[in-house]
Protein backbone atom coordinates (compact mmCIF):
# COMPACT_ATOMS: atom_id res chain seq x y z
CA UNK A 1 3.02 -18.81 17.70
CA UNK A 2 3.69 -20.28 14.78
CA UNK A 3 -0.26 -20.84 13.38
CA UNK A 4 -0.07 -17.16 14.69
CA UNK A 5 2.74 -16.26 11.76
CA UNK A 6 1.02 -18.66 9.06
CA UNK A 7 -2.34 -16.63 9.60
CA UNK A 8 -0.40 -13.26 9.38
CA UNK A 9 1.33 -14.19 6.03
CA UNK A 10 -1.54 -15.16 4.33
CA UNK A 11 -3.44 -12.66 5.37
CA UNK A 12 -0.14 -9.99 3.61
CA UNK A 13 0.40 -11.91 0.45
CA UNK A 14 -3.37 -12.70 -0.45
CA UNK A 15 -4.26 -9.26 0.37
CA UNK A 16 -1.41 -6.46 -0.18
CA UNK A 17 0.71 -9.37 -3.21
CA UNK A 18 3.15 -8.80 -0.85
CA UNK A 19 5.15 -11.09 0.83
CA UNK A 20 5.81 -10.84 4.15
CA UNK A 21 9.82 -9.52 4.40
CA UNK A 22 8.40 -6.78 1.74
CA UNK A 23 5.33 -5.72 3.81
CA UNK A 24 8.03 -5.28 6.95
CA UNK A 25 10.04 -3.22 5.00
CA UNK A 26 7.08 -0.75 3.91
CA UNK A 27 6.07 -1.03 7.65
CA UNK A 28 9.73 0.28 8.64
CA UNK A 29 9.45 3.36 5.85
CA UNK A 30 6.22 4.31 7.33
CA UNK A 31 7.63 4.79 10.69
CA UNK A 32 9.97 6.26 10.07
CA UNK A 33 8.33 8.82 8.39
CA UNK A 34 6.33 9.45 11.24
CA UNK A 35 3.02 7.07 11.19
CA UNK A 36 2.78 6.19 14.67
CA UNK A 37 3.02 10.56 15.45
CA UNK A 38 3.31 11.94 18.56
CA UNK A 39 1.77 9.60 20.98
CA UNK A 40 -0.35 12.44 22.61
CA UNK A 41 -3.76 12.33 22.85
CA UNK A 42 -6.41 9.80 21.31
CA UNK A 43 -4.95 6.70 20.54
CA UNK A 44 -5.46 4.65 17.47
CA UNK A 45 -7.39 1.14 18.04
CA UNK A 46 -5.60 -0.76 15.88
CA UNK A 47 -1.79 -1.10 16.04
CA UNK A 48 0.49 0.70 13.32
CA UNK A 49 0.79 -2.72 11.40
CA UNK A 50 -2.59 -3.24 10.95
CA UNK A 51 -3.54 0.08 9.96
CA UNK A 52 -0.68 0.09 7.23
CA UNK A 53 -2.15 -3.60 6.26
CA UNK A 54 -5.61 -1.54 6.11
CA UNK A 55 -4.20 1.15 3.27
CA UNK A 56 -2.36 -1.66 1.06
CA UNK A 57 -5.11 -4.08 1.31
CA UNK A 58 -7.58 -0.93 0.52
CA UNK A 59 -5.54 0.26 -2.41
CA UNK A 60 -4.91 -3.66 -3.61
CA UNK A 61 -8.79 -4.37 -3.08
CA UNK A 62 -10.12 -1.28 -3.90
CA UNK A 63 -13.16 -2.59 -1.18
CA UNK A 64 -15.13 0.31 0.05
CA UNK A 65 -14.33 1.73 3.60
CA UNK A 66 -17.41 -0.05 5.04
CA UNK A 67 -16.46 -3.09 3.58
CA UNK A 68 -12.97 -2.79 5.40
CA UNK A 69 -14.54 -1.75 8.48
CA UNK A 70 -15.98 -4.89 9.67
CA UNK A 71 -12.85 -6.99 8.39
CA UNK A 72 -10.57 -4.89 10.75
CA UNK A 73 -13.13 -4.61 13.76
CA UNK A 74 -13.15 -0.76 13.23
CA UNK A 75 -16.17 1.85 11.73
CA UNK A 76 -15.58 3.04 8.01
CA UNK A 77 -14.95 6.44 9.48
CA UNK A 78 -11.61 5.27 11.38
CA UNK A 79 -11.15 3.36 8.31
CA UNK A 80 -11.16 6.56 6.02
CA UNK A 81 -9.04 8.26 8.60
CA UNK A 82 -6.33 5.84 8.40
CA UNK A 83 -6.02 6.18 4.96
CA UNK A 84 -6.63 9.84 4.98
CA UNK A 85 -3.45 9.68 7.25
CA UNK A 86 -0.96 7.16 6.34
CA UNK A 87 -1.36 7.32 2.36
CA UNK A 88 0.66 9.84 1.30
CA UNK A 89 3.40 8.24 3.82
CA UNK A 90 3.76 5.15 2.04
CA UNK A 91 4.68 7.18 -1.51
CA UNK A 92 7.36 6.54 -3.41
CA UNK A 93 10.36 8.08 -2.90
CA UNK A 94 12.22 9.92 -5.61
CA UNK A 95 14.90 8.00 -6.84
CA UNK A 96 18.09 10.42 -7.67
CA UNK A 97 20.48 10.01 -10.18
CA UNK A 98 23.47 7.80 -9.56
CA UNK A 99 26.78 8.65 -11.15
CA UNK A 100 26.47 6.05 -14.10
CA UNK A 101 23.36 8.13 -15.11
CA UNK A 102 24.32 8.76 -18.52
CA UNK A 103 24.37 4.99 -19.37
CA UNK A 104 20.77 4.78 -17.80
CA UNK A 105 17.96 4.08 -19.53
CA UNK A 106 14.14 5.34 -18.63
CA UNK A 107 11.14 4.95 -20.13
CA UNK A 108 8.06 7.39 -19.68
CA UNK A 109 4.58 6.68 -20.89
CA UNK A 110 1.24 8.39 -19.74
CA UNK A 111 -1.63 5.81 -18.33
CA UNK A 112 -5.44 6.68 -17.79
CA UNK A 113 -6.89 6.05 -14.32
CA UNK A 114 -10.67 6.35 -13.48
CA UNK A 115 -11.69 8.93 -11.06
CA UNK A 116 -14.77 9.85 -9.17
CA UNK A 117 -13.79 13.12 -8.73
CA UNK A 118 -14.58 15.10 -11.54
CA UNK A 119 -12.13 18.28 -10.68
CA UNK A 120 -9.36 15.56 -11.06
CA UNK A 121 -10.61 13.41 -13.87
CA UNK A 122 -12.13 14.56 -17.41
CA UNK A 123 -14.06 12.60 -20.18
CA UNK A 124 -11.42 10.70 -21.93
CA UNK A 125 -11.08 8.51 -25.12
CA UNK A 126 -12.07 5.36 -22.60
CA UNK A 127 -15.57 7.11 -22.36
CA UNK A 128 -15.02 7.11 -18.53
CA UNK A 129 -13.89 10.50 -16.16
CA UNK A 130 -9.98 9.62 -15.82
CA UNK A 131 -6.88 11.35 -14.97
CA UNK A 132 -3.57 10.66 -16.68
CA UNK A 133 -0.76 10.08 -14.69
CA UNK A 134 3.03 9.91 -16.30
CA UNK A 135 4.77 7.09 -15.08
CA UNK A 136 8.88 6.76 -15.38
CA UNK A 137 10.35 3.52 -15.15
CA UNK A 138 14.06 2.33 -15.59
CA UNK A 139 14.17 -0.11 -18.51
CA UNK A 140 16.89 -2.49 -16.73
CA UNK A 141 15.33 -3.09 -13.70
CA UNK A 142 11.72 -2.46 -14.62
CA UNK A 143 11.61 -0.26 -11.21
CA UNK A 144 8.91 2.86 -11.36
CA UNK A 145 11.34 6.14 -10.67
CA UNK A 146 8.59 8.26 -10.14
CA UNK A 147 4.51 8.76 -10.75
CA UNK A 148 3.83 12.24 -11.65
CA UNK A 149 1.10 14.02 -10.13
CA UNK A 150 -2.32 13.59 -12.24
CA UNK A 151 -4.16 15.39 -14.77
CA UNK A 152 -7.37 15.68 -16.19
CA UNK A 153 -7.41 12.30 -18.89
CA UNK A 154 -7.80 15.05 -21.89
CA UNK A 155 -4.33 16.43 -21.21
CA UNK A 156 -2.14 14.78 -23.67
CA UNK A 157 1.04 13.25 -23.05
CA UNK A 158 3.67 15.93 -24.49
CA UNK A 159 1.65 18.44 -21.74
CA UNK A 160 1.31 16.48 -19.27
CA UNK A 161 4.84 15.37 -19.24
CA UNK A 162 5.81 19.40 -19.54
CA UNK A 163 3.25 20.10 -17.01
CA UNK A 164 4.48 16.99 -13.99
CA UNK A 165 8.28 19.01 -13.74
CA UNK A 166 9.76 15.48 -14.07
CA UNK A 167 11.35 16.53 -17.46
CA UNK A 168 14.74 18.28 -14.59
CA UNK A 169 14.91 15.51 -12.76
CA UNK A 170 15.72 13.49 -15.79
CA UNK A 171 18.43 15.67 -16.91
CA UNK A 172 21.88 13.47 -18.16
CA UNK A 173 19.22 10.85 -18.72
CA UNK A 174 18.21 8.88 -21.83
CA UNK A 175 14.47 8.80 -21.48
CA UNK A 176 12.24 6.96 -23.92
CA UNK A 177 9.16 7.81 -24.97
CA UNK A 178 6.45 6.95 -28.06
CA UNK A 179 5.10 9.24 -30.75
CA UNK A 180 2.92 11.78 -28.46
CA UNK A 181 6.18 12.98 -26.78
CA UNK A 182 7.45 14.55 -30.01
CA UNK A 183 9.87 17.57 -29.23
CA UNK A 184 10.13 16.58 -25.20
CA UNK A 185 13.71 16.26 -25.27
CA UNK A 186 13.00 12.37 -25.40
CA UNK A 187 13.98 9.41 -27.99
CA UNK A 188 10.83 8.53 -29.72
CA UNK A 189 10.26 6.87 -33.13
CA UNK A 190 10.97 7.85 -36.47
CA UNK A 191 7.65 9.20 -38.22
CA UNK A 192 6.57 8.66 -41.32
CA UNK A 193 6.44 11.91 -43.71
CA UNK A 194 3.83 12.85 -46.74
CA UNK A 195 4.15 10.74 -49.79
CA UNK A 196 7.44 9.44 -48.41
CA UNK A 197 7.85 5.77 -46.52
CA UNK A 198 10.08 5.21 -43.95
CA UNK A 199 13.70 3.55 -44.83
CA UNK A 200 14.56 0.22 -43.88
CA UNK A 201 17.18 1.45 -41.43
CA UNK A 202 14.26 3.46 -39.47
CA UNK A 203 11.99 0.66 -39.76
CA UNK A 204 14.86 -0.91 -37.84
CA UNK A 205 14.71 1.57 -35.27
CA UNK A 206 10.86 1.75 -34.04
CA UNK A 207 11.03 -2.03 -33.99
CA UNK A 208 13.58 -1.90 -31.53
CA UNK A 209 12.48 0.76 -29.95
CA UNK A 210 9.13 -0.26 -29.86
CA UNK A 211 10.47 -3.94 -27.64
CA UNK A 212 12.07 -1.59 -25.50
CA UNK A 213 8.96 0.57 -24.91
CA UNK A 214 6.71 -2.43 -23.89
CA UNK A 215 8.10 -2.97 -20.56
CA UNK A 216 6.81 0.64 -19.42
CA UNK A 217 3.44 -0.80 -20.54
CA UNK A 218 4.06 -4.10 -18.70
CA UNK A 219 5.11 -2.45 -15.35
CA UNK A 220 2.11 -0.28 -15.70
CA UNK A 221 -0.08 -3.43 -16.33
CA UNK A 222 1.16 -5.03 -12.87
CA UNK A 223 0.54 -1.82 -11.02
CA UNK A 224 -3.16 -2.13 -11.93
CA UNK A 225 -3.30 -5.12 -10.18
CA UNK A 226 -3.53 -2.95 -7.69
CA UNK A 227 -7.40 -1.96 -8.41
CA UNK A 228 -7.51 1.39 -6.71
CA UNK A 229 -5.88 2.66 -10.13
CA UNK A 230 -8.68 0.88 -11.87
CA UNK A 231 -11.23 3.00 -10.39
CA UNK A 232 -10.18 5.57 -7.71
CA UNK A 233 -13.22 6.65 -5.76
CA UNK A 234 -10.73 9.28 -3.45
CA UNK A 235 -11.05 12.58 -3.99
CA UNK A 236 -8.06 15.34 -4.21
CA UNK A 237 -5.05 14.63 -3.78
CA UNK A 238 -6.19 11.08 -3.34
CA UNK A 239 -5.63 9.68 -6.36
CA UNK A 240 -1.99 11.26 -5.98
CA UNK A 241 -1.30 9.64 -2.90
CA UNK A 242 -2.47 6.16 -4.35
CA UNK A 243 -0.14 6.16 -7.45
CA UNK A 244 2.85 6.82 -5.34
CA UNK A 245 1.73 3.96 -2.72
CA UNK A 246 1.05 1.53 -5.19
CA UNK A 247 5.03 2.56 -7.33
CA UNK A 248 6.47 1.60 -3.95
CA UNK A 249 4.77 -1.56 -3.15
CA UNK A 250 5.44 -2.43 -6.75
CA UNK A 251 8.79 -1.44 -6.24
CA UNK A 252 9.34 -3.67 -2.98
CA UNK A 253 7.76 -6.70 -4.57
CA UNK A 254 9.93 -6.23 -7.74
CA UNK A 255 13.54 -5.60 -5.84
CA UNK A 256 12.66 -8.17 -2.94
């Protein structure tokens, strides 16, 4: 029993960079949200576990569905089934405000994702097809409030943050944002003017905003470990679905 557990831990953290506690806890959200369904006709030939192991090991591996197949005993068709199915209910849920909201602190910056899907994705300035998806993230605990839904990569940032309807739920808020989010409604730095250099005071001020700002980039750096945002071969809403899985597991292995 207990080489049983050893085998099923290693196989969670080297797979999902999830450790075992967290991986329960994103098992528990998924049933309750209804993975396992009704019960009523075909069954599934792998348990729930293993098929939830199956999407976080798919969207930490990014390994194609025939790949997985033969590592879970299943065809690549049940494989993309089970993802089809239980990806968009392992999404990240949307955190509310709390009532100390106006000392809060969020961050928001825009990241470029690959995409095969070329009614998602557009030719951006990383000469690949990507989508750009606006990420929030609380500056104190480095936790991602929410991954807006993506656009073409040519959208820039000020749209796309108009465009994702995240700007309401960020009302009584201080959000943070860099230089392309000019007149959002969000702090970003001072700009320089013609002929005119910026005073020391607001030299001050983009340096420390500018420390602040990096840990958006930073959180956004650990959720590509998860290489499905690297180079998303889903199609859809796919892409969707795998921004908001990967913000929770980032999310479990942060708060855990």
């Amino acid at each position: 029993m207990v080489g049983v557990l050893r085998a099923e831990r290693v196989w969670v953290e080297t797979f999902t960079g999830l450790r075992l506690a967290q991986f329960s806890g994103l098992l528990k959200v998924v049933r309750e949200r209804g993975g396992n369904g009704t019960l009523r006709g075909r069954p599934w030939s792998l348990p729930l576990a293993e098929r939830v192991l199956m999407v976080a090991v798919y969207y930490r591996t990014n390994l194609t569905m025939r790949q997985l197949g033969p590592l879970f005993g299943v065809s690549s068709s049940t494989v993309c089934r089970v993802i089809q199915r239980l990806g968009p209910l392992l999404a990240l849920e949307l955190v509310t405000r709390s009532a100390d909201a106006a000392d809060r602190l969020w961050i928001v910056d825009g990241t470029l994702v690959p995409v095969r899907d070329r009614t998602v994705g557009s030719s951006s300035r990383n000469y690949r097809f990507s989508a750009n998806v606006q990420v929030i993230v609380d500056a104190d605990t480095r936790l991602v409030i929410a991954a807006a839904h993506p656009l073409p990569g040519t959208t820039a940032d000020a749209h796309a943050w108009r465009a994702s309807g995240l700007s309401e739920h960020c009302q009584g808020v201080t959000v943070l944002g860099d230089g392309a989010y000019l007149n959002c409604g969000m702090v970003v730095p001072h700009r320089k003017r013609p002929h005119r250099p910026l005073l020391k005071a607001e030299e001050d001020d983009n340096a420390a905003h500018r420390k602040v700002r990096a840990r958006v980039e930073h959180v956004i750096g650990r959720m590509k470990n998860y290489k499905i945002l690297r180079d998303c071969r889903q199609h859809g809403d796919g892409l969707h679905h795998a921004a908001q899985a990967v913000a929770h597991m980032h999310n479990l292995a942060l708060a855990s």
